[in-house]
Protein backbone atom coordinates (compact mmCIF):
# COMPACT_ATOMS: atom_id res chain seq x y z
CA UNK A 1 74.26 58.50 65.64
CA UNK A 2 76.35 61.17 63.90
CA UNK A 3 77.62 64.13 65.53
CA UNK A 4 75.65 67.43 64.35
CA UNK A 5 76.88 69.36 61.60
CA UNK A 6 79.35 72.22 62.99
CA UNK A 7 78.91 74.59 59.96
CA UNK A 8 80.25 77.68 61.56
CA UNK A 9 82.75 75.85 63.43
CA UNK A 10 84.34 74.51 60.30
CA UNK A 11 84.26 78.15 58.45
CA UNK A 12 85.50 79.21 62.04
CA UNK A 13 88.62 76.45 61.70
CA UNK A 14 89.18 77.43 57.45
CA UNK A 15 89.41 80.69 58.04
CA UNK A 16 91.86 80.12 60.86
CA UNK A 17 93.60 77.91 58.55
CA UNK A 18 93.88 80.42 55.45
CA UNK A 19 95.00 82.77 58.29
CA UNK A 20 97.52 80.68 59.13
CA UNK A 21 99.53 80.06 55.80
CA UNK A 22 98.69 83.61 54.81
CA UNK A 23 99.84 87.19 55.77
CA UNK A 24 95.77 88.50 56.10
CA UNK A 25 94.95 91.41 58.30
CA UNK A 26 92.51 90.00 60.53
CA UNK A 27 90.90 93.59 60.14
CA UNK A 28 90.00 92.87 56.42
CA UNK A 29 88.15 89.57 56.53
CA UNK A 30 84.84 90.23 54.74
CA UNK A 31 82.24 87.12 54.25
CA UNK A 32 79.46 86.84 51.38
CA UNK A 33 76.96 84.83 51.11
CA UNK A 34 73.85 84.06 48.62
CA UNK A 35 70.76 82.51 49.47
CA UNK A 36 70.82 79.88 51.68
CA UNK A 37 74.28 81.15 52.08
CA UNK A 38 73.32 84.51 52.93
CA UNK A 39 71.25 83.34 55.81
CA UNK A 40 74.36 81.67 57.04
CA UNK A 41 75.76 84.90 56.83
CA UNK A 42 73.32 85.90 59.09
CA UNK A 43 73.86 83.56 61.52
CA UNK A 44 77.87 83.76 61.40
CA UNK A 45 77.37 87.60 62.19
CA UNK A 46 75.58 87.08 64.93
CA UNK A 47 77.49 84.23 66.42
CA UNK A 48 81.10 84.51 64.68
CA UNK A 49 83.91 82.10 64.78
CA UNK A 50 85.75 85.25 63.67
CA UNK A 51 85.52 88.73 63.63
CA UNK A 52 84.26 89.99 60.16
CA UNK A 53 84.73 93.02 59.19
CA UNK A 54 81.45 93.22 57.16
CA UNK A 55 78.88 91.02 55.68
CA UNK A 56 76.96 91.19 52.29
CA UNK A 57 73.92 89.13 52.01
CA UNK A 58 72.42 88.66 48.45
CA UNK A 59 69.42 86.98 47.66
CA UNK A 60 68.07 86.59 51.00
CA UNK A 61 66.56 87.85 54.07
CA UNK A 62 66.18 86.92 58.04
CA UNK A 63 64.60 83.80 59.18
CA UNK A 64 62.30 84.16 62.11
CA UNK A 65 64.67 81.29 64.19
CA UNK A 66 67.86 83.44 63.13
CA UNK A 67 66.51 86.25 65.03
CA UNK A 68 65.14 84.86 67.78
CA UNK A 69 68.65 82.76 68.33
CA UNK A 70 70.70 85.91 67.67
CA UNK A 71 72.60 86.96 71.41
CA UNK A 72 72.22 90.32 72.18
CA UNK A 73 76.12 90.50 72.87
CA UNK A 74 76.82 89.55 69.36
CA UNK A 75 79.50 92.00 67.94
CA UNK A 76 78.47 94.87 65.91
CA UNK A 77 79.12 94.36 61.88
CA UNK A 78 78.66 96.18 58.67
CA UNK A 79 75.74 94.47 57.21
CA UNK A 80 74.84 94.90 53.28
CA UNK A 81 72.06 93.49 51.39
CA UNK A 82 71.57 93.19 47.59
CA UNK A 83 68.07 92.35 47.22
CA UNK A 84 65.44 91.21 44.11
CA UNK A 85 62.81 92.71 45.37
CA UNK A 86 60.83 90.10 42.92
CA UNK A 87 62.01 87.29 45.43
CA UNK A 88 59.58 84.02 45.31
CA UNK A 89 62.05 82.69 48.47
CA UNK A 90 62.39 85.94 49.99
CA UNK A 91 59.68 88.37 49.29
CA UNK A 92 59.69 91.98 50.44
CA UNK A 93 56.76 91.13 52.91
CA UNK A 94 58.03 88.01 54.06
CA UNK A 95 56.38 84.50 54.07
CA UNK A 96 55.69 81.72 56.23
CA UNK A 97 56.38 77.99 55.21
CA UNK A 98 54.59 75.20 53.89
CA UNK A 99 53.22 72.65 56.92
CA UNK A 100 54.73 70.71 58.35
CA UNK A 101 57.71 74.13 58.88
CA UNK A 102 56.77 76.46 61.20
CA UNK A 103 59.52 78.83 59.53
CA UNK A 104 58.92 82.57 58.91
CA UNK A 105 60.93 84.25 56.45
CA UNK A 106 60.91 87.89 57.33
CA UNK A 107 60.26 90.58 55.13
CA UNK A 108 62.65 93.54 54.37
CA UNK A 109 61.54 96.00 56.76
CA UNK A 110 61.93 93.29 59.39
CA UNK A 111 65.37 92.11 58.57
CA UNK A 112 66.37 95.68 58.49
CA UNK A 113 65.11 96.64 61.91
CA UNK A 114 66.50 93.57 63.24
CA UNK A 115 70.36 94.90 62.03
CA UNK A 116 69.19 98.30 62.80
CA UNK A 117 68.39 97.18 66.65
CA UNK A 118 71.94 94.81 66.44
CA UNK A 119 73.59 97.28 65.89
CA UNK A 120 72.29 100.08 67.88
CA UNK A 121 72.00 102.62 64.49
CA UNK A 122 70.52 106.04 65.29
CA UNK A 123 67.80 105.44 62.70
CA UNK A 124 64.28 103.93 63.84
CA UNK A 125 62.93 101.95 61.30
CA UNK A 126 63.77 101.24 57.96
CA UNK A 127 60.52 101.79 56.27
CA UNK A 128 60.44 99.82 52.64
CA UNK A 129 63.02 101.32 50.31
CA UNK A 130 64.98 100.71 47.22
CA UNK A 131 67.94 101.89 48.73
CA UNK A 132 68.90 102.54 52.76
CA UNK A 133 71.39 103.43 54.27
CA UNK A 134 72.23 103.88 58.63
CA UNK A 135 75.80 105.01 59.28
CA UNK A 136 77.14 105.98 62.86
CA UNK A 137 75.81 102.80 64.04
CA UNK A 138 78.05 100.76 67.12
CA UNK A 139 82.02 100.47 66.95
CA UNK A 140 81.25 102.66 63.23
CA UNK A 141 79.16 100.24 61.58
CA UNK A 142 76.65 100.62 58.89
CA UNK A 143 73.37 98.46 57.93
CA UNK A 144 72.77 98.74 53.90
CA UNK A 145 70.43 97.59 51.75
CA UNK A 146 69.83 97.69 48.23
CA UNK A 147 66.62 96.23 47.06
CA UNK A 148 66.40 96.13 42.58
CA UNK A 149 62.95 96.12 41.55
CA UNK A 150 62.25 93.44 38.82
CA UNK A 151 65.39 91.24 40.05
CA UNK A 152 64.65 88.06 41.06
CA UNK A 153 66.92 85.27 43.50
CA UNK A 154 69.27 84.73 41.40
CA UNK A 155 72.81 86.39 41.63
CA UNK A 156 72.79 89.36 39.65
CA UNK A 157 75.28 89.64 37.33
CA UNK A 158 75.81 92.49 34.43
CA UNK A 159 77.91 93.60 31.54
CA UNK A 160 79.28 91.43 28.90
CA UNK A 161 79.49 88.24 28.24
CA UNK A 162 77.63 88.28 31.27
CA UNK A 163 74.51 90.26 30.73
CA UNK A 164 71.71 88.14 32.75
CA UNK A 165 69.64 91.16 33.52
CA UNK A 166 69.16 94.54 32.59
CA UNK A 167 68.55 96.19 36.35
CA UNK A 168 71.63 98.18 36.15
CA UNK A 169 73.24 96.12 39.65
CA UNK A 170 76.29 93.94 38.89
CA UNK A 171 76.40 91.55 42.29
């Protein structure tokens, strides 16, 4: 059989290598992901093969396993979202997944109290907003998210010749 897929040991070993030919301060190494790569994102943040200095998520939320498989030692990190709150992968509420899956996506208030929790923030509870923001969280982090009503999952993009939606966000 093959060996598993290492994903986050391989961006663990190219970031290393880009490190390694290039003057980077290792204070400064941000990671983005959308979609499916956002909930990579997630996982990377809470089991790096780096230290990030922040993470931006767009396009997705927390999946039920991420959570659960999340260590509680995991190191604090800035966590942004960009959000379409119109979502059919990632609704606000969540959703579960077709049979045979046992996957539940979580909603927005629930991947924002997860990072609230992770990161020990002074705020309790998120609530459902367009916009939130919890400074003063652990080692000075910050949990962010930024939910556009109307958007949808793709990336959104403004301003010319690029003018896929008229939300007033530019991803």
């Amino acid at each position: 059989p093959e060996p598993a897929n290492d994903d986050a040991g391989f961006i663990g070993e190219a970031v290393a290598a880009i490190m390694a030919d290039h003057t980077i301060n290792r204070d400064q190494v941000f990671l983005v992901g959308h979609d499916s790569g956002g909930a990579m994102a997630m996982r990377l943040a809470c089991q790096p093969p780096v230290k990030f200095a922040g993470v931006a998520i767009v396009s997705a939320l927390m999946w039920d396993f991420t959570a659960r498989d999340c260590p509680q030692a995991h190191p604090a990190t800035s966590i942004l979202f960009v959000h379409g709150r119109g979502s059919e992968l990632f609704p606000v509420d969540g959703a579960t997944s077709e049979p045979p899956a046992t996957a539940t996506r979580l909603g927005e208030k629930a991947t924002l109290e997860f990072w609230l929790r992770a990161n020990a923030c002074p705020v309790q509870g998120a609530g459902s907003a367009e916009r939130f923001t919890a400074a003063g969280c652990r080692d000075g982090t910050r949990v962010a998210y930024v939910g556009i009503p109307g958007a949808q999952q793709a990336w959104v993009r403004g301003g010319k010749p690029y003018a896929l939606n008229r939300h007033g966000t530019n991803t």
